[in-house]
Structure formats: C-alpha cells, structure tokens
N, C-alpha and C. Protein backbone atom coordinates (compact mmCIF):
# COMPACT_ATOMS: atom_id res chain seq x y z
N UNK A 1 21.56 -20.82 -0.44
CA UNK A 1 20.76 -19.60 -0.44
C UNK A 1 19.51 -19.86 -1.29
N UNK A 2 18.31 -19.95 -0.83
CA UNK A 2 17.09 -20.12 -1.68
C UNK A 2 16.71 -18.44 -2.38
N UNK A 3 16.14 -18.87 -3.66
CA UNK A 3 15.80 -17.80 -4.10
C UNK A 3 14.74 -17.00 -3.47
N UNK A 4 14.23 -15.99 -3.73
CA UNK A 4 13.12 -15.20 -3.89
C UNK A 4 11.45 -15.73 -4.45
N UNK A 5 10.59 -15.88 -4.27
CA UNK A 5 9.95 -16.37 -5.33
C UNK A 5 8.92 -15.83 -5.77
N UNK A 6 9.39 -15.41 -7.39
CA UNK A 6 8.37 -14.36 -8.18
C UNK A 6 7.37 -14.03 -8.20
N UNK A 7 6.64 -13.24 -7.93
CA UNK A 7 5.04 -13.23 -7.66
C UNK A 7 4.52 -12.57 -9.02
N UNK A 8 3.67 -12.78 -9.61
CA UNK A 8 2.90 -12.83 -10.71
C UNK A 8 2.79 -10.98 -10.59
N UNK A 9 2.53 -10.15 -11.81
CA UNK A 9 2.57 -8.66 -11.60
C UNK A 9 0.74 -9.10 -11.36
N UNK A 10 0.31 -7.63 -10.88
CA UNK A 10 -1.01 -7.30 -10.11
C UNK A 10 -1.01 -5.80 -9.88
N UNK A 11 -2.43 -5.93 -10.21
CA UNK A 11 -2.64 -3.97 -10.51
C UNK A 11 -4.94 -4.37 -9.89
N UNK A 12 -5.22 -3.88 -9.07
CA UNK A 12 -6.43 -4.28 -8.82
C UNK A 12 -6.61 -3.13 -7.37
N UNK A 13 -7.95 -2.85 -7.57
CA UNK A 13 -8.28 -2.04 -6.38
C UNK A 13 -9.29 -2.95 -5.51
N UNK A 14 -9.44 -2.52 -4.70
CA UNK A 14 -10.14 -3.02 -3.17
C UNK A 14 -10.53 -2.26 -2.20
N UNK A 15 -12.42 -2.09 -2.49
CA UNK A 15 -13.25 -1.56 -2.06
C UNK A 15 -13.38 -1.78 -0.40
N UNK A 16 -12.97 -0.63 0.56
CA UNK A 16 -13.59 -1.10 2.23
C UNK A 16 -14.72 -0.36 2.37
N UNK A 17 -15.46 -0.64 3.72
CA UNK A 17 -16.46 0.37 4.09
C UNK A 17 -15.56 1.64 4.64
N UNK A 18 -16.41 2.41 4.65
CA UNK A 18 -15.49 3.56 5.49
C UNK A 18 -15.17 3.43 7.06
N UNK A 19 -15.47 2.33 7.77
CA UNK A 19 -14.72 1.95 9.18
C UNK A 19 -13.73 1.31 8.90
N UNK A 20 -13.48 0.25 7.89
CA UNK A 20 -12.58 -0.66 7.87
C UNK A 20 -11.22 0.76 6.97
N UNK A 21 -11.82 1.25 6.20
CA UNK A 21 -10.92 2.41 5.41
C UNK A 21 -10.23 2.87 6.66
N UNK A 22 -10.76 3.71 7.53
CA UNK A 22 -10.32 4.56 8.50
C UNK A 22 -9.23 3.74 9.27
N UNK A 23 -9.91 2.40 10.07
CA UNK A 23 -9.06 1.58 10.69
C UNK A 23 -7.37 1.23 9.91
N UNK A 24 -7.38 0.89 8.58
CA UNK A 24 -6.40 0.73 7.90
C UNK A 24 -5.40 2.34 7.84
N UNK A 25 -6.02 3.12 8.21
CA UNK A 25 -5.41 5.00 7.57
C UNK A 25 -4.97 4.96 9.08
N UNK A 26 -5.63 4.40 9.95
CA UNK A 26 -4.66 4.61 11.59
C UNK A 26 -4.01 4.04 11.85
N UNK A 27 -4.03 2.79 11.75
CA UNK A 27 -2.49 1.79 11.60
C UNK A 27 -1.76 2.33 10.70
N UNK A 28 -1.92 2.72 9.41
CA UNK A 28 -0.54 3.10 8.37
C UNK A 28 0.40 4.37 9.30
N UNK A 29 -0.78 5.57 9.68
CA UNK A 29 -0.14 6.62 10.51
C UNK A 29 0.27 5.99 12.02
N UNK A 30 -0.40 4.69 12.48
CA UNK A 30 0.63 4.58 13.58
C UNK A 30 2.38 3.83 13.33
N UNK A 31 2.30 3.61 12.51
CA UNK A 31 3.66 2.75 11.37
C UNK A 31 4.16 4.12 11.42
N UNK A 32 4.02 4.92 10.41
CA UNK A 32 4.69 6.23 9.86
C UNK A 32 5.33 6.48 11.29
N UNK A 33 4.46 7.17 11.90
CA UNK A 33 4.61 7.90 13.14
C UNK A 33 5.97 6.86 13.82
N UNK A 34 5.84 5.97 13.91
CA UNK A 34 7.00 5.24 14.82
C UNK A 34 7.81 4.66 14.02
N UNK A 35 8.10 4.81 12.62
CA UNK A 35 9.17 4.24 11.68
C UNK A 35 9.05 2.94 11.47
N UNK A 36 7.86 2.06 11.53
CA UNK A 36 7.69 0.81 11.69
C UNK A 36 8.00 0.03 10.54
N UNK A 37 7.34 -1.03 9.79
CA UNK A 37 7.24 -1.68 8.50
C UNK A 37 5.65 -1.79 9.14
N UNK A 38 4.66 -1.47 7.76
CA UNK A 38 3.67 -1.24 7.26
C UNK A 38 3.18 -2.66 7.14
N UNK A 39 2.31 -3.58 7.78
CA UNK A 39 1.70 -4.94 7.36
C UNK A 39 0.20 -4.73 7.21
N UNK A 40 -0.20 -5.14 5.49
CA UNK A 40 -1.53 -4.85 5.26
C UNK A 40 -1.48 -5.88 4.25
N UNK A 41 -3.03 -6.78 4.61
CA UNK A 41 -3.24 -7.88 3.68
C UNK A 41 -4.64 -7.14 2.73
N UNK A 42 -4.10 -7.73 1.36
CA UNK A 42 -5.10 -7.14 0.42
C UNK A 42 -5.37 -7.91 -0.78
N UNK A 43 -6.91 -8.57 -0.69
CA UNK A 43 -7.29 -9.49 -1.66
C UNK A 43 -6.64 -10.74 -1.50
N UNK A 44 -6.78 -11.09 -0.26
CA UNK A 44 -5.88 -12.92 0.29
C UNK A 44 -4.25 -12.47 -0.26
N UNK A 45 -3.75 -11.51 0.11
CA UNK A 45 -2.02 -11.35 -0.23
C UNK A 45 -1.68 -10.61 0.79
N UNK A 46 -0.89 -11.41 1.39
CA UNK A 46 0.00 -10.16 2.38
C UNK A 46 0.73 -9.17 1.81
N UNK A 47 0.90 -8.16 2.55
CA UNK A 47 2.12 -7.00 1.87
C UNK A 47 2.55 -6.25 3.21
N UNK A 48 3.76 -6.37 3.23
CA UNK A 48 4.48 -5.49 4.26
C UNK A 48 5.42 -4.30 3.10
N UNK A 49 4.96 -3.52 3.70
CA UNK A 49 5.59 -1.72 3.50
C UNK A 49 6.56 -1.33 4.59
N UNK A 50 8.07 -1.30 3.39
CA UNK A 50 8.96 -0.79 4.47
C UNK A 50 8.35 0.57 4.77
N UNK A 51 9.46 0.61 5.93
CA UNK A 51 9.38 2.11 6.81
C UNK A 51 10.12 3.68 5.70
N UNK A 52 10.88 2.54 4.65
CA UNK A 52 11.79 3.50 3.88
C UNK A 52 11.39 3.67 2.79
N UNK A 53 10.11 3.14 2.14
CA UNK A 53 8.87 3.58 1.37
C UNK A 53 8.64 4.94 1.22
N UNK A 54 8.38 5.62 0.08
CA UNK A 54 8.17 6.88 -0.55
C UNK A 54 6.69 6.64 -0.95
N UNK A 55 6.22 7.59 -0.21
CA UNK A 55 4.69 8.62 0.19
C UNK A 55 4.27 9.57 -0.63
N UNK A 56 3.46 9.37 -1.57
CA UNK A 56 2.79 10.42 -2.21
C UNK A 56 1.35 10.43 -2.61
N UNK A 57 0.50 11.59 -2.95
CA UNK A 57 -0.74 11.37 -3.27
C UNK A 57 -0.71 11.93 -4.55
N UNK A 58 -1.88 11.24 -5.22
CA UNK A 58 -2.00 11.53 -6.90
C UNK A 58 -3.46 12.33 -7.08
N UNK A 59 -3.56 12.87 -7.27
CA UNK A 59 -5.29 13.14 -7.94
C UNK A 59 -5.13 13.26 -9.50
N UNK A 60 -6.54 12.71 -9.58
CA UNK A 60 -6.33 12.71 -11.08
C UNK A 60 -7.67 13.42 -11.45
N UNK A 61 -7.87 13.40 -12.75
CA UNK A 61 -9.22 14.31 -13.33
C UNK A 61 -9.71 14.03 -14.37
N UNK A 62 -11.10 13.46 -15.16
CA UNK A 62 -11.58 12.89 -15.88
C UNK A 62 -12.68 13.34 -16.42
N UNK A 63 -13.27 13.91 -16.87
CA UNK A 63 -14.38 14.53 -17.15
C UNK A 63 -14.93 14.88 -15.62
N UNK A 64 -16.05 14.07 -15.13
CA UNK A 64 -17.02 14.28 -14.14
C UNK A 64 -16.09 13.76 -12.84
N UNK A 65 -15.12 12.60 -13.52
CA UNK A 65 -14.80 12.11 -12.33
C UNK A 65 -13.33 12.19 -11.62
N UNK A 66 -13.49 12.00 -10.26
CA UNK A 66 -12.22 12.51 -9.46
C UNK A 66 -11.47 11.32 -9.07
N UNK A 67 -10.42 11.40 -8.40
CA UNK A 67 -9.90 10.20 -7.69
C UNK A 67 -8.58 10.73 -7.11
N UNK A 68 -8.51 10.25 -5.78
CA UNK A 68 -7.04 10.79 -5.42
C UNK A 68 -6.75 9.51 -4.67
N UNK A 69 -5.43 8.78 -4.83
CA UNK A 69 -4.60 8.06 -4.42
C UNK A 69 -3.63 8.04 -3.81
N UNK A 70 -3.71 7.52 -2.26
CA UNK A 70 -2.24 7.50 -1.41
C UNK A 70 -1.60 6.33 -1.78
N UNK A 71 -0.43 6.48 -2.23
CA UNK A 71 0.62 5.64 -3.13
C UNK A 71 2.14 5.09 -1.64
N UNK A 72 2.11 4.12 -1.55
CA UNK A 72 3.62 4.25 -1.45
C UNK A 72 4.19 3.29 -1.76
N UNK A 73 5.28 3.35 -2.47
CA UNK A 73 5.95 2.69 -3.40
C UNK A 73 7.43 2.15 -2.74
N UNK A 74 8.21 1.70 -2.95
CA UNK A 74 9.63 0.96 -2.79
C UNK A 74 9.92 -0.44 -3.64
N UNK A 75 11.33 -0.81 -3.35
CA UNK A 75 11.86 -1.33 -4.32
C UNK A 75 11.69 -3.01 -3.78
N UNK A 76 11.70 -3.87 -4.08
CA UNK A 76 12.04 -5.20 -3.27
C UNK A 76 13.24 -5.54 -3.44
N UNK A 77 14.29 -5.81 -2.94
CA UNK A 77 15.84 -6.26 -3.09
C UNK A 77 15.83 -7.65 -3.19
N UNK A 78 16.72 -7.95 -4.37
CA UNK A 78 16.72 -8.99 -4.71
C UNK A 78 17.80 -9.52 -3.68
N UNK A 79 17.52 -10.98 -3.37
CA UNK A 79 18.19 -12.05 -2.81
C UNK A 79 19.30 -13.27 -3.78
C-alpha cells in the first residue's frame, strides 16, 4: 500500500478576469447540479472537490473594504 504524499500547507488567492471567473462558477454549478467531483486547477496545482464537500459563503467587513468568499471545504482521508 503506498502512502499518500503530503503536500506542503498553502493559503494564496488567484486573480481571473471576469470571463474566466464566470466560466469556472458554471462548471462548479454544473458539478453541484449533477453530484459530480469538482476538478479545478489553481496556481499549477490540481484540486478535485468532492461532491460531499460543504458550501458556504463568508463576507467579511473592514473598514472601507468588503469581500465575500465561496468556500468549500472537506476532509482528505487518509490512506
């Protein structure tokens, strides 16, 4: 049985234009919509999002400035 192999922690955002934004927000809702697994590469890293991923949005508030974040989160199972 080969292990798993650890990937370094990572916290970084990644700027699209707003076509490439949109394009990525219609694939995630065509995933949702059909219970799929979620495949989105970000900053040369793949990432697949199970279907059993927990969905939420954050806004936050800062003086002048706003920000709201679609989050979805899950666990990776260890091997």
């Amino acid at each position: 049985m080969t292990k798993r192999k650890v990937k370094p922690e990572r916290d970084l955002e990644k700027a699209y234009s707003t076509k490439n934004f949109v394009t990525k927000l219609r694939r995630l809702a065509d995933s949702l919509e059909q219970r799929k697994r979620f495949r989105i590469q970000i900053a040369g890293e793949r990432i697949s999002v199970p279907s059993h991923a927990i969905f939420n949005i954050e806004h936050e508030r800062e003086g002048n400035n706003e920000e709201i974040e679609f989050q979805m989160k899950w666990v990776v199972p260890e091997k």
